[in-house]
Protein backbone atom coordinates (compact mmCIF):
# COMPACT_ATOMS: atom_id res chain seq x y z
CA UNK A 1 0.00 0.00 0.00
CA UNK A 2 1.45 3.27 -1.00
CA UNK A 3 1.61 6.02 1.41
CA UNK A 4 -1.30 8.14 -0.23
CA UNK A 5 -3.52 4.78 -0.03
CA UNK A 6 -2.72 4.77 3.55
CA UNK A 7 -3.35 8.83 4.08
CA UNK A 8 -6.73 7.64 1.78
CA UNK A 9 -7.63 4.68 4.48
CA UNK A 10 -6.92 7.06 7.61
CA UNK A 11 -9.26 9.79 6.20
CA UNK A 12 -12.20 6.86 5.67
CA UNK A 13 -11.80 6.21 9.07
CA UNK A 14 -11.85 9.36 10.64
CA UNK A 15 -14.86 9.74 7.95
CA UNK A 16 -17.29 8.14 10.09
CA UNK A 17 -17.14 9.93 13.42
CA UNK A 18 -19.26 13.22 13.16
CA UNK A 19 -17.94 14.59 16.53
CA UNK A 20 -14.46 15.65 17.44
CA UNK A 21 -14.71 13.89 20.69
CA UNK A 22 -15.13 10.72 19.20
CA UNK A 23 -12.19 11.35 16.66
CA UNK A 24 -10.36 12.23 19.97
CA UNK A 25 -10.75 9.39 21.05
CA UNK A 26 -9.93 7.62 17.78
CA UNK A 27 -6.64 9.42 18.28
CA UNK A 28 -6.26 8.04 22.12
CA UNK A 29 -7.35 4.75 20.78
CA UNK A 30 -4.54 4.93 18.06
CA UNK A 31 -1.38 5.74 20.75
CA UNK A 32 -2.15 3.08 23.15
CA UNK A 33 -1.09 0.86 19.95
CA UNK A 34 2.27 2.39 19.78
CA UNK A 35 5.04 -0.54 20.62
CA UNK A 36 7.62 -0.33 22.93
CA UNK A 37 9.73 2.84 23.22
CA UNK A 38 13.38 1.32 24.65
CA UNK A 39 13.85 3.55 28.11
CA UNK A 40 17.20 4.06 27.32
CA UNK A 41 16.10 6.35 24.19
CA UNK A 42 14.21 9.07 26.52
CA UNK A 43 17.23 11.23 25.62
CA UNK A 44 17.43 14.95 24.91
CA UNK A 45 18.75 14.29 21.62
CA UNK A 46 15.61 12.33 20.53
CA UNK A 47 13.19 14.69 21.96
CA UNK A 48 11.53 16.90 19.29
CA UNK A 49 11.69 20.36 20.05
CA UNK A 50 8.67 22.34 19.52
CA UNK A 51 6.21 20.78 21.25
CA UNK A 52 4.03 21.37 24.29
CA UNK A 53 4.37 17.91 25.47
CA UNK A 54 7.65 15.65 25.40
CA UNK A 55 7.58 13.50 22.42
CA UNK A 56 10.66 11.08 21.26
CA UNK A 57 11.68 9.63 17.91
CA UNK A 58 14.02 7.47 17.04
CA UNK A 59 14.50 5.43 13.52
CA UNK A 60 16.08 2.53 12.02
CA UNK A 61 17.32 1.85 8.66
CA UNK A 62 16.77 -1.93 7.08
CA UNK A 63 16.52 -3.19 3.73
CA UNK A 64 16.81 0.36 2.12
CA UNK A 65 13.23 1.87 4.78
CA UNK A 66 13.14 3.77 7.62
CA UNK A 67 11.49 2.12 10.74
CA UNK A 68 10.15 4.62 13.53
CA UNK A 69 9.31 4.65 16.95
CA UNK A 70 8.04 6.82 19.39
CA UNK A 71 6.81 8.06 22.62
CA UNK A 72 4.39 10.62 23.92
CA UNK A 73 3.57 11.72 27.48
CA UNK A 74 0.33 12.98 26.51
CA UNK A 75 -2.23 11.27 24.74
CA UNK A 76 -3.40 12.95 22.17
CA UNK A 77 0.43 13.21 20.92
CA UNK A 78 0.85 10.07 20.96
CA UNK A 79 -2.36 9.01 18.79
CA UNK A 80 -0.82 11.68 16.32
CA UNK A 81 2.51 10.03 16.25
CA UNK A 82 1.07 6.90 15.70
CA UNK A 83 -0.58 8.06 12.80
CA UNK A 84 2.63 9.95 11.44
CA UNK A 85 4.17 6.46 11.96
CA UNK A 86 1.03 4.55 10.18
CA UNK A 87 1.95 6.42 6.77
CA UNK A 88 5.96 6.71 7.22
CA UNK A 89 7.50 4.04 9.16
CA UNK A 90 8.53 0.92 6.39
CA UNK A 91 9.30 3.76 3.55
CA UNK A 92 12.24 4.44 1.61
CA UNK A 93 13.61 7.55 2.28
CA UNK A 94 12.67 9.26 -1.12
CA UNK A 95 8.77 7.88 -0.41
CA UNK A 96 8.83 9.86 2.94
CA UNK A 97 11.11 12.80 1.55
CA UNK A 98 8.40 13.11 -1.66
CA UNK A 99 5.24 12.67 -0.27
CA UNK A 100 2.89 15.33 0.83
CA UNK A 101 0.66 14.62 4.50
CA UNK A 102 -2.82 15.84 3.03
CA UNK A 103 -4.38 13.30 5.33
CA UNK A 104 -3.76 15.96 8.65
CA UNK A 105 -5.68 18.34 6.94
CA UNK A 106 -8.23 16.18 5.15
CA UNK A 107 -9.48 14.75 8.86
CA UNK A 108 -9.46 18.31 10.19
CA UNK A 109 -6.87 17.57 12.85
CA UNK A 110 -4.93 20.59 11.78
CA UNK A 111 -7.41 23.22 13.00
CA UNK A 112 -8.88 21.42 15.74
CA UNK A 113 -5.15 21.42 17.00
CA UNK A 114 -3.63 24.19 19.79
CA UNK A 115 -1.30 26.31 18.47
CA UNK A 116 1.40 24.87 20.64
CA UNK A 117 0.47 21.25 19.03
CA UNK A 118 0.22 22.25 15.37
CA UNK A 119 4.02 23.37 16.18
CA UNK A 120 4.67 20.05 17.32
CA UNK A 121 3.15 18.53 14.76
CA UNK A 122 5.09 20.52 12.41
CA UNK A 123 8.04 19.28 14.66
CA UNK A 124 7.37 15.68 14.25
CA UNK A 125 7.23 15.32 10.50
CA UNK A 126 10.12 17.69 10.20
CA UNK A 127 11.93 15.74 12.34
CA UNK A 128 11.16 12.05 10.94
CA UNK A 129 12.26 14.10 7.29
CA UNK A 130 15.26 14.56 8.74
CA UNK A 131 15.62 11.02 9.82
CA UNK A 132 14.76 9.94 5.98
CA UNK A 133 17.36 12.66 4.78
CA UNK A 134 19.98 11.90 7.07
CA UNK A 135 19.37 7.99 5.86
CA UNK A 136 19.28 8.79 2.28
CA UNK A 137 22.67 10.71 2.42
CA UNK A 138 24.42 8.27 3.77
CA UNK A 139 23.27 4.78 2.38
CA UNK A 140 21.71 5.56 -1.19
């Protein structure tokens, strides 16, 4: 599945909640399925700057993709991460470096965001970019 078709799927989901508290909660839902963040990765060089909360990301590089992980301490963050990871974690760099996000907008999380977390948002992809970059540079 490419990453729009996945971007496609998440917007059909969020499709059939009319409220924003039950998309919230779709969103809580989706970051209590985030895996295992190793301890040992809580580290000030993994912790995206921008946002309100503390959020870490760290990626992996196998078999030409980039794997992600991450962790949130609130929840809402995290359901967004999970999301961001949903559509970007198992790409090849140039698949995450090429691809626009149109799903954030298309399920209205953008402006049902805080300022402080549409930063962080921003933060996130910008940082798991970097992550794609960085991977590109130096295996491709």
């Amino acid at each position: 599945m490419s990453i729009n078709e996945v971007q496609q799927e998440i917007i059909e989901e969020f499709s059939i909640y009319d409220d924003w508290l039950d998309r919230y909660q779709y969103i809580v839902d989706l970051g209590n399925s985030l895996s295992d963040f190793p301890p040992e990765e809580e580290t000030d060089t993994n912790l995206i700057e921008g946002c309100q909360s503390k959020v870490w990301i760290i990626a992996s590089y196998r078999d030409g993709k980039v794997y992600f992980k991450a962790k949130s301490d609130a929840i809402i963050v995290k359901g967004i991460v999970a999301l961001l990871i949903r559509v970007l974690s198992g790409r090849t760099p140039d698949e995450i470096l090429e691809n626009e996000l149109f799903f954030i907008d298309k399920i209205g999380l953008t402006e049902h965001l805080s300022p402080t977390r549409s930063n962080g948002l921003v933060a996130m992809v910008k940082r798991m970019r970097m992550f794609a970059l960085a991977f590109k540079t130096k295996f491709e």
